[in-house]
C-alpha atoms as a PDB file:
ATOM      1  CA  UNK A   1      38.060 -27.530  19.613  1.00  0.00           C
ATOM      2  CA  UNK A   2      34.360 -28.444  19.931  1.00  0.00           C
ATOM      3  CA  UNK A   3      32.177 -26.596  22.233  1.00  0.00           C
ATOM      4  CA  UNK A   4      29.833 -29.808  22.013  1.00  0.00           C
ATOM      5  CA  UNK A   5      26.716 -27.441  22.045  1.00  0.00           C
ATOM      6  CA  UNK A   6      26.473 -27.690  17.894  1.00  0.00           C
ATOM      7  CA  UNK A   7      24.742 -24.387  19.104  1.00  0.00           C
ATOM      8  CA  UNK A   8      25.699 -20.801  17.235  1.00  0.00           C
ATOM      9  CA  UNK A   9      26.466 -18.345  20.583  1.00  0.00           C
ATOM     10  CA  UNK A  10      24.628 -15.068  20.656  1.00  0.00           C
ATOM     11  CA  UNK A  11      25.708 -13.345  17.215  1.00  0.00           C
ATOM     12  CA  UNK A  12      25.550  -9.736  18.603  1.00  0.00           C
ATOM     13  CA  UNK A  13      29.223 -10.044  20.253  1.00  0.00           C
ATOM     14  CA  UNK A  14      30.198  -9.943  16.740  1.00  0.00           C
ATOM     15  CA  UNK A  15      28.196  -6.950  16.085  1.00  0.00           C
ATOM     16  CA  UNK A  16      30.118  -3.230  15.758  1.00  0.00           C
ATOM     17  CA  UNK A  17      28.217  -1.067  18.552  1.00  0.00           C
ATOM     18  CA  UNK A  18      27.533   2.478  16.644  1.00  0.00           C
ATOM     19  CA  UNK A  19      30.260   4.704  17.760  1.00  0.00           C
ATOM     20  CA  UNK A  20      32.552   2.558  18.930  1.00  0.00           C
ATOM     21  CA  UNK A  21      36.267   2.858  18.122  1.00  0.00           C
ATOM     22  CA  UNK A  22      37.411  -0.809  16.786  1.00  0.00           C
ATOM     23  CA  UNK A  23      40.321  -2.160  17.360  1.00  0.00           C
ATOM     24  CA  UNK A  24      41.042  -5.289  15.194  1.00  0.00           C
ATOM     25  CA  UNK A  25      43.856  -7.051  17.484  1.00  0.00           C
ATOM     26  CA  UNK A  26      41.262  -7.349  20.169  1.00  0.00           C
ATOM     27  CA  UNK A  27      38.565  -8.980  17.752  1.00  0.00           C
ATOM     28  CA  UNK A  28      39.186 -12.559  17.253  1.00  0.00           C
ATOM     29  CA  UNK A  29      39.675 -14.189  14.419  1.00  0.00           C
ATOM     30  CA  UNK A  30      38.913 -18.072  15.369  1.00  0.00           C
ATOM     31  CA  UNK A  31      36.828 -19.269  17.874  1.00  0.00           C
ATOM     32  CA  UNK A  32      35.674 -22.265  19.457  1.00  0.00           C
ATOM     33  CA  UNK A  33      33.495 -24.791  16.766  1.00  0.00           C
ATOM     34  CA  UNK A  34      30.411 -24.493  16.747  1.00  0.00           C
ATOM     35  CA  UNK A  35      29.909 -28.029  15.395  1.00  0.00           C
ATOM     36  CA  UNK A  36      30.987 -31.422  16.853  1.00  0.00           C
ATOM     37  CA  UNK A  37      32.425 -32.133  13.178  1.00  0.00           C
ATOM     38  CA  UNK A  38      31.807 -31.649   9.554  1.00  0.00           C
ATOM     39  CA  UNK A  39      28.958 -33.926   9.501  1.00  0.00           C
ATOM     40  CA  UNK A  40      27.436 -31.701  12.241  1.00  0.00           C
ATOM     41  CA  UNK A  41      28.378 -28.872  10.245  1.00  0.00           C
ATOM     42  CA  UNK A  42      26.524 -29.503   7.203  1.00  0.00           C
ATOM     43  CA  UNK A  43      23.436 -30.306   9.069  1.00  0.00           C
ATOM     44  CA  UNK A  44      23.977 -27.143  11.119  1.00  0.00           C
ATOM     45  CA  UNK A  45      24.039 -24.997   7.739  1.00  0.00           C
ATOM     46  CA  UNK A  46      21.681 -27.086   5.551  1.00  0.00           C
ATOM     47  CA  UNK A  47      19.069 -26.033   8.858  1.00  0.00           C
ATOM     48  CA  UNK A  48      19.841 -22.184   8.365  1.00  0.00           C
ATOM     49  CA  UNK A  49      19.704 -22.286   4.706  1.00  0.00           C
ATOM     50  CA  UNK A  50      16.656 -23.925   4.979  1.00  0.00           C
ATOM     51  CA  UNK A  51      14.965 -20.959   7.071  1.00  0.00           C
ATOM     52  CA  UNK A  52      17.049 -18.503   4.747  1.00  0.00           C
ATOM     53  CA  UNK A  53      15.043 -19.720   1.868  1.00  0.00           C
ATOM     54  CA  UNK A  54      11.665 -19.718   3.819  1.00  0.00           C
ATOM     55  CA  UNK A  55      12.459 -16.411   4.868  1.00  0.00           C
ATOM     56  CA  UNK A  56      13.225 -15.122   1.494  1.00  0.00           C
ATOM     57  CA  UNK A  57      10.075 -16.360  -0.112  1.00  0.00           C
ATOM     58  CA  UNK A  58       8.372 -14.617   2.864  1.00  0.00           C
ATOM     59  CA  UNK A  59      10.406 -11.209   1.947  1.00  0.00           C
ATOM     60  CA  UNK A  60       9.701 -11.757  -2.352  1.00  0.00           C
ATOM     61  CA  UNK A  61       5.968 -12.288  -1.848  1.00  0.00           C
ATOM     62  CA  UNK A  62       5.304  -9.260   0.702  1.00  0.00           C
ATOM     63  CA  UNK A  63       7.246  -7.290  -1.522  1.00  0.00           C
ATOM     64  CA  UNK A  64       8.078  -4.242   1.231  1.00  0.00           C
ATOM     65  CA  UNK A  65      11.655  -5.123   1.985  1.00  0.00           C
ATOM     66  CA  UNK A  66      15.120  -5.546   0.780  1.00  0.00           C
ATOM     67  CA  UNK A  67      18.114  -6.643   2.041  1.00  0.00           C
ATOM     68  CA  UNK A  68      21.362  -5.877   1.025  1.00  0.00           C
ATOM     69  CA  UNK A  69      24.509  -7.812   2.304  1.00  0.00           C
ATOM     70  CA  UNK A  70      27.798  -6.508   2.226  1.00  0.00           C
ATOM     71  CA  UNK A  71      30.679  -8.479   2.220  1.00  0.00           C
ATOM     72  CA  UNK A  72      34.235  -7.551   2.797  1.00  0.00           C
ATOM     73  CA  UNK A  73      37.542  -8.911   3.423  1.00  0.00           C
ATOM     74  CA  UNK A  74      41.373  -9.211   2.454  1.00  0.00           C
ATOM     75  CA  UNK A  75      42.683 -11.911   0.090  1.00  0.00           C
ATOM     76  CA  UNK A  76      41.662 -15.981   0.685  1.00  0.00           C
ATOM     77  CA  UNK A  77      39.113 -14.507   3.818  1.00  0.00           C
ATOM     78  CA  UNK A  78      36.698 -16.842   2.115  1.00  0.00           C
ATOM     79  CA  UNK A  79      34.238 -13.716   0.572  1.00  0.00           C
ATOM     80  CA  UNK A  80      33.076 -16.228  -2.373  1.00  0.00           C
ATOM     81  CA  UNK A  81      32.802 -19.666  -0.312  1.00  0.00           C
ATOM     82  CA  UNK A  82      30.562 -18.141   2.224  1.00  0.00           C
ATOM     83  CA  UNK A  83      28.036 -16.677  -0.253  1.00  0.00           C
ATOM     84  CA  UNK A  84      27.999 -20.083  -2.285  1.00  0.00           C
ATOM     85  CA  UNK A  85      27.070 -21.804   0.959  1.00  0.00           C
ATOM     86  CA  UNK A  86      25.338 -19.921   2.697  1.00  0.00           C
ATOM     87  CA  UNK A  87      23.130 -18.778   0.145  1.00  0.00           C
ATOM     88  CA  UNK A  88      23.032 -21.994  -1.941  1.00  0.00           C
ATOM     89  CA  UNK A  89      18.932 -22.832  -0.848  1.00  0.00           C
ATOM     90  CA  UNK A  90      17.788 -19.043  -1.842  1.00  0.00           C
ATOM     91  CA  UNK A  91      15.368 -18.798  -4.928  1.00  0.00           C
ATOM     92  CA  UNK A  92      17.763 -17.531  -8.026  1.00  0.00           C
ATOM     93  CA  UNK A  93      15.570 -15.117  -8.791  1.00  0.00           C
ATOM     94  CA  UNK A  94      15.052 -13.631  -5.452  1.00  0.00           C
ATOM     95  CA  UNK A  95      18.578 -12.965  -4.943  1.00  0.00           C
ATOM     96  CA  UNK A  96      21.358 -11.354  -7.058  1.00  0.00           C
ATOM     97  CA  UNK A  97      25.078 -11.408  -6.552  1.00  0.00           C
ATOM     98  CA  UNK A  98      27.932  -8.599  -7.986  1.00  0.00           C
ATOM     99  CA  UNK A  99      31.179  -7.882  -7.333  1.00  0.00           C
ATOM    100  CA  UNK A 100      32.937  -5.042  -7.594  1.00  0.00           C
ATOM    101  CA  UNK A 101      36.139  -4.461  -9.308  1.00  0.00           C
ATOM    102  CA  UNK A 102      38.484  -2.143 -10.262  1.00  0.00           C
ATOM    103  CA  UNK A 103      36.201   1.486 -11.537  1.00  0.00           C
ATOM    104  CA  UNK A 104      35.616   1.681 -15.436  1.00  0.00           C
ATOM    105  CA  UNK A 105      36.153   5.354 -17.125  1.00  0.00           C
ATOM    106  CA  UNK A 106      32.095   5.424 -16.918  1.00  0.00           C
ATOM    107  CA  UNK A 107      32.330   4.689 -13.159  1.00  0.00           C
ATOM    108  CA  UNK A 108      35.107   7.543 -12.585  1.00  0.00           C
ATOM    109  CA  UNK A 109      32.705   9.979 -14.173  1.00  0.00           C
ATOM    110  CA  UNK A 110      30.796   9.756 -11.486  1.00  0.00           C
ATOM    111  CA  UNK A 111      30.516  10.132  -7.528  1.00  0.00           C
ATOM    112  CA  UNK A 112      31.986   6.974  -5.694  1.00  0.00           C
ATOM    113  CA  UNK A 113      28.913   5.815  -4.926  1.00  0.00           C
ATOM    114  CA  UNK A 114      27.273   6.000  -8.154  1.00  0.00           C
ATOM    115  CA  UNK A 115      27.969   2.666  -9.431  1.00  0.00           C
ATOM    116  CA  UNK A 116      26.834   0.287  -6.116  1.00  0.00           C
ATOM    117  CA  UNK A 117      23.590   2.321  -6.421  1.00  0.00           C
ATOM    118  CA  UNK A 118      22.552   0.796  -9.887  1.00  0.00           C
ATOM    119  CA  UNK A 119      23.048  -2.775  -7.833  1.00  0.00           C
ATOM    120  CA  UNK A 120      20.635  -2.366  -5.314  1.00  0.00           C
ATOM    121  CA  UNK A 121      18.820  -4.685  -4.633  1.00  0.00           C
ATOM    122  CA  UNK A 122      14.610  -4.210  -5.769  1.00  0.00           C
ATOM    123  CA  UNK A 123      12.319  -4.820  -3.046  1.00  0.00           C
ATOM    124  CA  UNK A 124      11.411  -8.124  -1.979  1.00  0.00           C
ATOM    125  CA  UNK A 125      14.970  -8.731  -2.951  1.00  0.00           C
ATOM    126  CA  UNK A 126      18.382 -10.044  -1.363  1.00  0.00           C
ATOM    127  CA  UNK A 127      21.504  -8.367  -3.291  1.00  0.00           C
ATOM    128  CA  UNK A 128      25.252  -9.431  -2.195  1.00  0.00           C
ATOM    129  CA  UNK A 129      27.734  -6.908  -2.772  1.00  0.00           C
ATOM    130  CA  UNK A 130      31.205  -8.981  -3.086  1.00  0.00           C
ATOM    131  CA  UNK A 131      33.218  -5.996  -2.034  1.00  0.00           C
ATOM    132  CA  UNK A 132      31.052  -3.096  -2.448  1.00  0.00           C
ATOM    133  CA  UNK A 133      31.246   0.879  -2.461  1.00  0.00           C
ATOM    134  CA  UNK A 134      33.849   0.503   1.062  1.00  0.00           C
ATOM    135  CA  UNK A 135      36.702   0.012  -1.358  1.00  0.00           C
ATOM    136  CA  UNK A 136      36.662   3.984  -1.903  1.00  0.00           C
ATOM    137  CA  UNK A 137      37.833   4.155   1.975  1.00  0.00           C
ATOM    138  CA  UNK A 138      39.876   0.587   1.980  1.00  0.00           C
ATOM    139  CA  UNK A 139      41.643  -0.399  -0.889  1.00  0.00           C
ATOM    140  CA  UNK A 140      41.981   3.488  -2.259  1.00  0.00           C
ATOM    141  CA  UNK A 141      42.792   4.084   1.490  1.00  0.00           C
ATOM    142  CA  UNK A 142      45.873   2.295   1.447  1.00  0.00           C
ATOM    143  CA  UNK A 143      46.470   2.842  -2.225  1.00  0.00           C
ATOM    144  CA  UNK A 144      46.078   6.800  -2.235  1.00  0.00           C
ATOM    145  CA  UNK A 145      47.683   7.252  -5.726  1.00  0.00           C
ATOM    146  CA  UNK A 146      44.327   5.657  -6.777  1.00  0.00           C
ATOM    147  CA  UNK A 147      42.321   9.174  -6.183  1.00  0.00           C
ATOM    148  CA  UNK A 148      44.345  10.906  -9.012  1.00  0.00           C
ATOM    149  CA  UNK A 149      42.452   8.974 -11.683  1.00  0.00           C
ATOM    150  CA  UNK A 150      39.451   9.936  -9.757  1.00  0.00           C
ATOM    151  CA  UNK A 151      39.620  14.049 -10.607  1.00  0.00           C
ATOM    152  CA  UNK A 152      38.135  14.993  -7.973  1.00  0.00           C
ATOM    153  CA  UNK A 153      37.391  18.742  -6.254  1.00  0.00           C
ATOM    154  CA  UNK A 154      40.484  20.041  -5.261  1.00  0.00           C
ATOM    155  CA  UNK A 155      38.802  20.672  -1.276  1.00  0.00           C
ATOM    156  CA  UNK A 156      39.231  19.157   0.959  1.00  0.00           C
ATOM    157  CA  UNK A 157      42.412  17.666  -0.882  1.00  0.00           C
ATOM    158  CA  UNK A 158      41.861  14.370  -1.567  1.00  0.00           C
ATOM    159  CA  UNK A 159      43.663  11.648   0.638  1.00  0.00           C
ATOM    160  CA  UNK A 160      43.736  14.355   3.977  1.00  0.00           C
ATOM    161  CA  UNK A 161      41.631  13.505   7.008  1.00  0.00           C
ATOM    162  CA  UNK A 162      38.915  15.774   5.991  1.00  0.00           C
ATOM    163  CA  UNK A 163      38.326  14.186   2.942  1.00  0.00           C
ATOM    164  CA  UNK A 164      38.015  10.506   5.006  1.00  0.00           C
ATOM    165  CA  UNK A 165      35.785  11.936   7.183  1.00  0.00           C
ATOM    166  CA  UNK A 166      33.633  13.200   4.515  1.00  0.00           C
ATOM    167  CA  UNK A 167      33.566   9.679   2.356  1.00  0.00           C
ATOM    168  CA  UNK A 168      32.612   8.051   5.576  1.00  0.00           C
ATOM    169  CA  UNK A 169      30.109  11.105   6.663  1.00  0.00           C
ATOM    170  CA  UNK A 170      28.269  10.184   2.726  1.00  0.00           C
ATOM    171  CA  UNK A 171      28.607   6.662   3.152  1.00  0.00           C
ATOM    172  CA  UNK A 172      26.426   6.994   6.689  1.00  0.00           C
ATOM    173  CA  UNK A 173      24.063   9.246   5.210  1.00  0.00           C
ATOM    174  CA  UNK A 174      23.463   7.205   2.230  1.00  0.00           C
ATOM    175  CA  UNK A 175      22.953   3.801   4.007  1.00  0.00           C
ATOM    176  CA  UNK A 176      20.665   5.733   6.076  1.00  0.00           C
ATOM    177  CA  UNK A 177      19.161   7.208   2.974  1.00  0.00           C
ATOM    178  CA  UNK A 178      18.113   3.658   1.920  1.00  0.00           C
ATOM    179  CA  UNK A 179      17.257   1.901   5.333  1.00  0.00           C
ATOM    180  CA  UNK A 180      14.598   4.727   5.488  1.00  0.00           C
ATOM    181  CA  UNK A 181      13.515   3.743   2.106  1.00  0.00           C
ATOM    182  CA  UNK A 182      12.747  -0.522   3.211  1.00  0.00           C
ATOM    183  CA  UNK A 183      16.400  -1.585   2.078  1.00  0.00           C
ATOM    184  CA  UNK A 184      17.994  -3.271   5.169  1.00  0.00           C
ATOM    185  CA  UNK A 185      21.605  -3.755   5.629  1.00  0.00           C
ATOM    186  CA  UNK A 186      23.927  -5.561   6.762  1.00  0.00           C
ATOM    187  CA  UNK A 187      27.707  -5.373   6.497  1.00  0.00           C
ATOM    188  CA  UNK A 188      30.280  -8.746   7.037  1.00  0.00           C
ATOM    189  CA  UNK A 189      34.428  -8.033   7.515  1.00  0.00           C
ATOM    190  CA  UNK A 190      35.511 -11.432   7.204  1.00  0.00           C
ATOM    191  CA  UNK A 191      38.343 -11.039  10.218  1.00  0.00           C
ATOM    192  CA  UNK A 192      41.121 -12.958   9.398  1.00  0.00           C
ATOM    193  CA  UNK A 193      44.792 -13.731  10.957  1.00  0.00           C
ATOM    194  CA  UNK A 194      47.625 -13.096   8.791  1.00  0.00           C
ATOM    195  CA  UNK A 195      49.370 -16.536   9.524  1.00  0.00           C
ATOM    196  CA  UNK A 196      45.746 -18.435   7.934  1.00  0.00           C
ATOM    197  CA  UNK A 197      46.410 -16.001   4.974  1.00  0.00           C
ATOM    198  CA  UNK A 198      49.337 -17.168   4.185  1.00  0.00           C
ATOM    199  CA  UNK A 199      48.530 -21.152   4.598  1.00  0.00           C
ATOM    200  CA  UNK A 200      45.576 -20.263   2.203  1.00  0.00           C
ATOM    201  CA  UNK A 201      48.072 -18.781  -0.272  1.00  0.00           C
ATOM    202  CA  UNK A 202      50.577 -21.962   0.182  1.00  0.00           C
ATOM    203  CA  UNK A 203      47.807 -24.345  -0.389  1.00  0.00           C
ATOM    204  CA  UNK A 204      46.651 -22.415  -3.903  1.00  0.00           C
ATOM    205  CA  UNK A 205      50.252 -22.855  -5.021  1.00  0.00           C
ATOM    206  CA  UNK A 206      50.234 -26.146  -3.862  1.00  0.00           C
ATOM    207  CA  UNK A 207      47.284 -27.889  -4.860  1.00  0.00           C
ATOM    208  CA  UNK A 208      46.876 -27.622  -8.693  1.00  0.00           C
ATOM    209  CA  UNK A 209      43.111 -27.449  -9.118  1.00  0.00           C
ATOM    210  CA  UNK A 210      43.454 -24.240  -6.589  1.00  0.00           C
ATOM    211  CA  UNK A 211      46.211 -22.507  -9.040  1.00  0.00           C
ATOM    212  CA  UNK A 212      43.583 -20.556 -11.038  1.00  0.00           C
ATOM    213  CA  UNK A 213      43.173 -18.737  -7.588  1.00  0.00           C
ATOM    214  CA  UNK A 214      46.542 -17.344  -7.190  1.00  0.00           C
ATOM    215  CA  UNK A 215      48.008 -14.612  -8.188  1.00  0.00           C
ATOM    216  CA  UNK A 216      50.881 -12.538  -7.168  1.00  0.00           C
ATOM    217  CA  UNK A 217      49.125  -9.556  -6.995  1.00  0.00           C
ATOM    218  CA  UNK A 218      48.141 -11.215  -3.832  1.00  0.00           C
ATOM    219  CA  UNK A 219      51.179 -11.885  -2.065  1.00  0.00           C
ATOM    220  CA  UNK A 220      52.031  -7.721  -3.227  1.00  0.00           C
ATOM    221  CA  UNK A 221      49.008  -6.694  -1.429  1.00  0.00           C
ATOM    222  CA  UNK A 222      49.771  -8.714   1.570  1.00  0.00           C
ATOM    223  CA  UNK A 223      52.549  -6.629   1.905  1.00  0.00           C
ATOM    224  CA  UNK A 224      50.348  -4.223   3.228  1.00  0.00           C
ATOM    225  CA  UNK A 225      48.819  -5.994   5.789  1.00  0.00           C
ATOM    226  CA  UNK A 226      48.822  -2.687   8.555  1.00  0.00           C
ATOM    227  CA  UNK A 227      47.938  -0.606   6.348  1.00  0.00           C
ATOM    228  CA  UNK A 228      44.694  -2.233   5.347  1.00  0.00           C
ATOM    229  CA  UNK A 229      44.122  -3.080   9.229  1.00  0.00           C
ATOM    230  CA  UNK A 230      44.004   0.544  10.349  1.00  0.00           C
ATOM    231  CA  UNK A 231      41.894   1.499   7.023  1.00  0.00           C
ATOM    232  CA  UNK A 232      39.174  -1.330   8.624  1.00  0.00           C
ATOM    233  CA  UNK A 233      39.685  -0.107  11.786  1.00  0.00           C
ATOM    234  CA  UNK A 234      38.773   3.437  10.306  1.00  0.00           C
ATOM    235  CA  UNK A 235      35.385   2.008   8.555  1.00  0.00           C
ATOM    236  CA  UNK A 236      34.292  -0.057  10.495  1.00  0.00           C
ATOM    237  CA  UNK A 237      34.235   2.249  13.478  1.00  0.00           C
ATOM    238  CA  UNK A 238      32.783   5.282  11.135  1.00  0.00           C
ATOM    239  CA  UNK A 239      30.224   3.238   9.281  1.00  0.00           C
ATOM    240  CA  UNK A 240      28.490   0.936  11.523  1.00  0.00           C
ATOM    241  CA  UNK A 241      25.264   2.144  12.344  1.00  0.00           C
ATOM    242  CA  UNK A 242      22.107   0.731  14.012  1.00  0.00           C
ATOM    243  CA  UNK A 243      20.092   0.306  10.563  1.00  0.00           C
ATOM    244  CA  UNK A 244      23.682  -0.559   8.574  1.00  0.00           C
ATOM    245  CA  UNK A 245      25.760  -2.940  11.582  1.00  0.00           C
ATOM    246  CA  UNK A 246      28.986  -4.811  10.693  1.00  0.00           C
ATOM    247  CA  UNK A 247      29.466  -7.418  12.476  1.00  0.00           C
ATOM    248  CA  UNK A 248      33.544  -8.646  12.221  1.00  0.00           C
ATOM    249  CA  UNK A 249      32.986 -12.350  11.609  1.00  0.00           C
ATOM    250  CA  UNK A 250      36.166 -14.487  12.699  1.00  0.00           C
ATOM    251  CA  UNK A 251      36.901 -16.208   9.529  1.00  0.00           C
ATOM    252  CA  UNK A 252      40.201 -18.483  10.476  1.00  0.00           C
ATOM    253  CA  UNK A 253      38.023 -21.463  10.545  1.00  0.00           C
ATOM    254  CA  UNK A 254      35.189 -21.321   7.121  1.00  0.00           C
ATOM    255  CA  UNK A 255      32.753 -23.456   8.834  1.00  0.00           C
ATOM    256  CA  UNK A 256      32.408 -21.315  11.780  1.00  0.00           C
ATOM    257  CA  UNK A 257      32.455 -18.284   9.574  1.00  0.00           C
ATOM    258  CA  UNK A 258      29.482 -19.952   7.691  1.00  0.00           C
ATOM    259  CA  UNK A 259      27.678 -20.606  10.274  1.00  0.00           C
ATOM    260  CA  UNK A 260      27.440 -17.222  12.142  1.00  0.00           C
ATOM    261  CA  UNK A 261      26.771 -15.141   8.463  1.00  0.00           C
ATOM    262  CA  UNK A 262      23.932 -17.486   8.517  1.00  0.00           C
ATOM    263  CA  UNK A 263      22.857 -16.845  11.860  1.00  0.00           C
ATOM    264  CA  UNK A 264      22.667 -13.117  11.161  1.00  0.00           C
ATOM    265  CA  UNK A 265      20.767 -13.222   7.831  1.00  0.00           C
ATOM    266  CA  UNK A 266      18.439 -15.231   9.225  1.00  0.00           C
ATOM    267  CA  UNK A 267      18.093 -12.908  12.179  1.00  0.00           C
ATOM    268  CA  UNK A 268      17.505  -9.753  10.386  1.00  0.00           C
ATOM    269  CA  UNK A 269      15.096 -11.616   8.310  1.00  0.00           C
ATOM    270  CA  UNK A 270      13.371 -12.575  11.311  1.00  0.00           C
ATOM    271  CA  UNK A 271      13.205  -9.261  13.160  1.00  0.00           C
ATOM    272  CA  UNK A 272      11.172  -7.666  10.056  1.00  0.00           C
ATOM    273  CA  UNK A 273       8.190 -10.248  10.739  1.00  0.00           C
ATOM    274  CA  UNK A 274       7.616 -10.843   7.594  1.00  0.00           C
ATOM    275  CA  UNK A 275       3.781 -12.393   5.999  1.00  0.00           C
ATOM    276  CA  UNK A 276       2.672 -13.463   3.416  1.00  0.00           C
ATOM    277  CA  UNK A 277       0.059 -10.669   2.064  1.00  0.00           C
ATOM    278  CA  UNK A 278      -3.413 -11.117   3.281  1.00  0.00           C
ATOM    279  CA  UNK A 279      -5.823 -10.833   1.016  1.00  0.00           C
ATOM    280  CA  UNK A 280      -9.216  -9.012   0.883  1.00  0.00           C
ATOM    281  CA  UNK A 281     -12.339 -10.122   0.691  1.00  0.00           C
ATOM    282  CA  UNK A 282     -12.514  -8.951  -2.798  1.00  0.00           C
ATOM    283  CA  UNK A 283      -9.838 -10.925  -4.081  1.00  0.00           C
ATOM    284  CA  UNK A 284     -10.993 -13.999  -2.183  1.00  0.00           C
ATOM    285  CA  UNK A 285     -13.988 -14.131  -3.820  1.00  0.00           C
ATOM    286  CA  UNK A 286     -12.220 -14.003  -6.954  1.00  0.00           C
ATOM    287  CA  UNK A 287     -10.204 -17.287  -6.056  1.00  0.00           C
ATOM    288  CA  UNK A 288     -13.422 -18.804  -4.566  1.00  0.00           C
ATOM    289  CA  UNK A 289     -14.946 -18.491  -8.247  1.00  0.00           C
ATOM    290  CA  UNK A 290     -12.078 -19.444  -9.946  1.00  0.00           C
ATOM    291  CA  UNK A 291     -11.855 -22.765  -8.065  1.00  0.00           C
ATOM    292  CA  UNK A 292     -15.512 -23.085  -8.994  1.00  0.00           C
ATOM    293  CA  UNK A 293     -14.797 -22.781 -12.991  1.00  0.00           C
ATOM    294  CA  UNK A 294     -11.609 -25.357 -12.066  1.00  0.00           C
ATOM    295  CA  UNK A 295     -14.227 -27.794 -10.641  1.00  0.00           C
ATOM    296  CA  UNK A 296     -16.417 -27.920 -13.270  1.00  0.00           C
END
C-alpha cells in the first residue's frame, strides 16, 4: 500500500540506539511504500543517486573522509541488488566493492579481522563490504564447528560466551579505532521475513534466467533460520555504536529497501559538510597565470 507522500519517513526509526537489546520479531520487515508506483520509484532513487554522486565527488576531492558501508543479510535479502542500484551514479573510481567469502589458509593465519582491514576503504573513498568481518559472530555463530579450522588460543574456549563477548568487545574497539581515524561507518541488516525468503527461492527455481542463483546450500542454511536470528540479535545489539550505527532496513519489499539505504548514505554524507578544498592565494595565482598562457 501507498502512503501517497512518495516521501522517505525519518530514517532514524530504523537506526539501532547504542546499547539497546534488539529484538528482531518486533522490527519490521515491510512497510508501507514509499512510492505511488514503480515509475515513482525510479524517479525517487534516480534523485538520491543523483545527490549520492554529488556527494561523493564532494568526499574524493576534500580527501579527509571515508566511508565504509556494511552490508549484511541472510540468503535472497537483496545484499547485491541494493548496491547495484543504489550505488549505480557513484564515480567507479571513487568507490570499491568486495565481498567476503569463505577464509583462505592465508586468512586463518591471521586474527579475524585481519583480512576486512586490507579492504578499507582510502580516504576520500566509499568501500562496500558485501558481508564483511560480522560473519566471525554470524555465520561461525551458528556454525561453531567453523572455529576449529581457526586454531585459536585455547582461553576463553572458543564458541563460550566469553569468547562472544570478546569478538564483539574487538569488533567495537576496532570500528572505533577507525571512526577516530576519518573512516565513517555505517552498517545495513537487510531484515527480512522468512515467508519472502522462501518466494525468492521458488521464483530462482522457477524462472530459468534466475537458476544460476540457486543453490541448495541455500535451502540447508535456511534450516537455520533461529539460529541466525538470535546470532543478529546478539550483533546487532553489541556492535551498534554512535560512530558505527546499524540501522535494520525492512527488506520484504526491494524498492522500499532501496530507497531508505539511500536515504542514509546520503545522510551521513551530508552530516560531514563536506567542500570542495579552498584554495590559497598562492595557488590562485598560479591558475590566474596559467589561464593567461591559455589565452595567448
Amino acid at each position: 500500500m501507498s502512503n501517497g507522500s512518495g516521501k522517505v519517513p525519518r530514517v532514524e526509526r530504523f537506526r539501532v540506539r547504542p546499547d539497546h537489546k534488539v529484538k528482531l520479531k518486533h522490527w519490521p520487515t515491510r512497510v508501507p511504500d514509499l512510492y505511488a508506483d514503480d515509475a515513482d520509484a525510479e524517479r525517487q532513487l534516480a534523485t538520491h543517486v543523483a545527490r549520492t554522486a554529488e556527494l561523493q565527488g564532494m568526499l574524493y576531492a576534500s580527501d579527509r573522509y571515508s566511508l565504509l558501508l556494511v552490508f549484511q543479510a541472510l540468503d535472497a535479502a537483496g545484499k547485491d541488488g541494493a548496491i547495484k542500484h543504489v550505488m549505480s551514479g557513484v564515480n567507479p573510481q571513487g568507490c570499491q566493492v568486495w565481498s567476503f567469502k569463505q577464509p583462505s589458509t592465508e586468512e586463518l593465519d591471521h586474527d579475524f579481522l585481519w583480512r576486512t582491514t586490507l579492504r578499507l576503504p582510502e580516504r576520500g573513498r566509499i568501500g562496500i563490504f558485501n558481508r564483511s568481518h560480522y560473519e566471525e559472530v554470524l555465520v561461525v555463530r551458528v556454525h561453531s564447528e567453523y572455529l576449529a579450522a581457526q586454531r585459536l588460543p585455547p582461553k576463553p574456549a572458543p564458541g563460550t560466551k566469553e569468547f562472544w563477548k570478546q569478538r564483539m568487545r574487538s569488533i567495537r574497539e576496532y570500528e572505533a579505532h577507525l571512526a577516530r581515524n576519518g573512516t565513517v561507518i555505517v552498517k545495513f541488516f537487510l531484515h527480512m521475513s522468512r515467508a519472502e525468503q522462501r518466494e525468492r527461492f521458488l521464483e530462482r527455481i522457477d524462472h530459468p534466467d534466475k537458476n544460476w542463483k540457486f543453490s541448495v546450500g541455500d535451502v540447508a542454511e535456511r534450516q537455520h533460520w533461529d539460529a541466525y536470528m538470535q546470532a543478529y540479535e546478539h550483533a546487532l545489539s553489541a556492535t551498534s555504536t554512535a560512530e558505527a550505527p546499524w540501522y535494520v532496513i525492512p527488506a520484504d519489499d526491494k524498492k522500499n529497501a532501496r530507497l531508505l539505504i539511500s536515504a542514509v548514505i546520503n545522510r551521513t554524507l551530508q552530516s560531514l559538510d563536506l567542500r570542495y578544498p579552498q584554495l590559497d592565494k598562492r595557488r590562485l595565482a598560479v591558475l590566474k597565470a596559467a589561464r593567461r598562457l591559455l589565452r595567448d
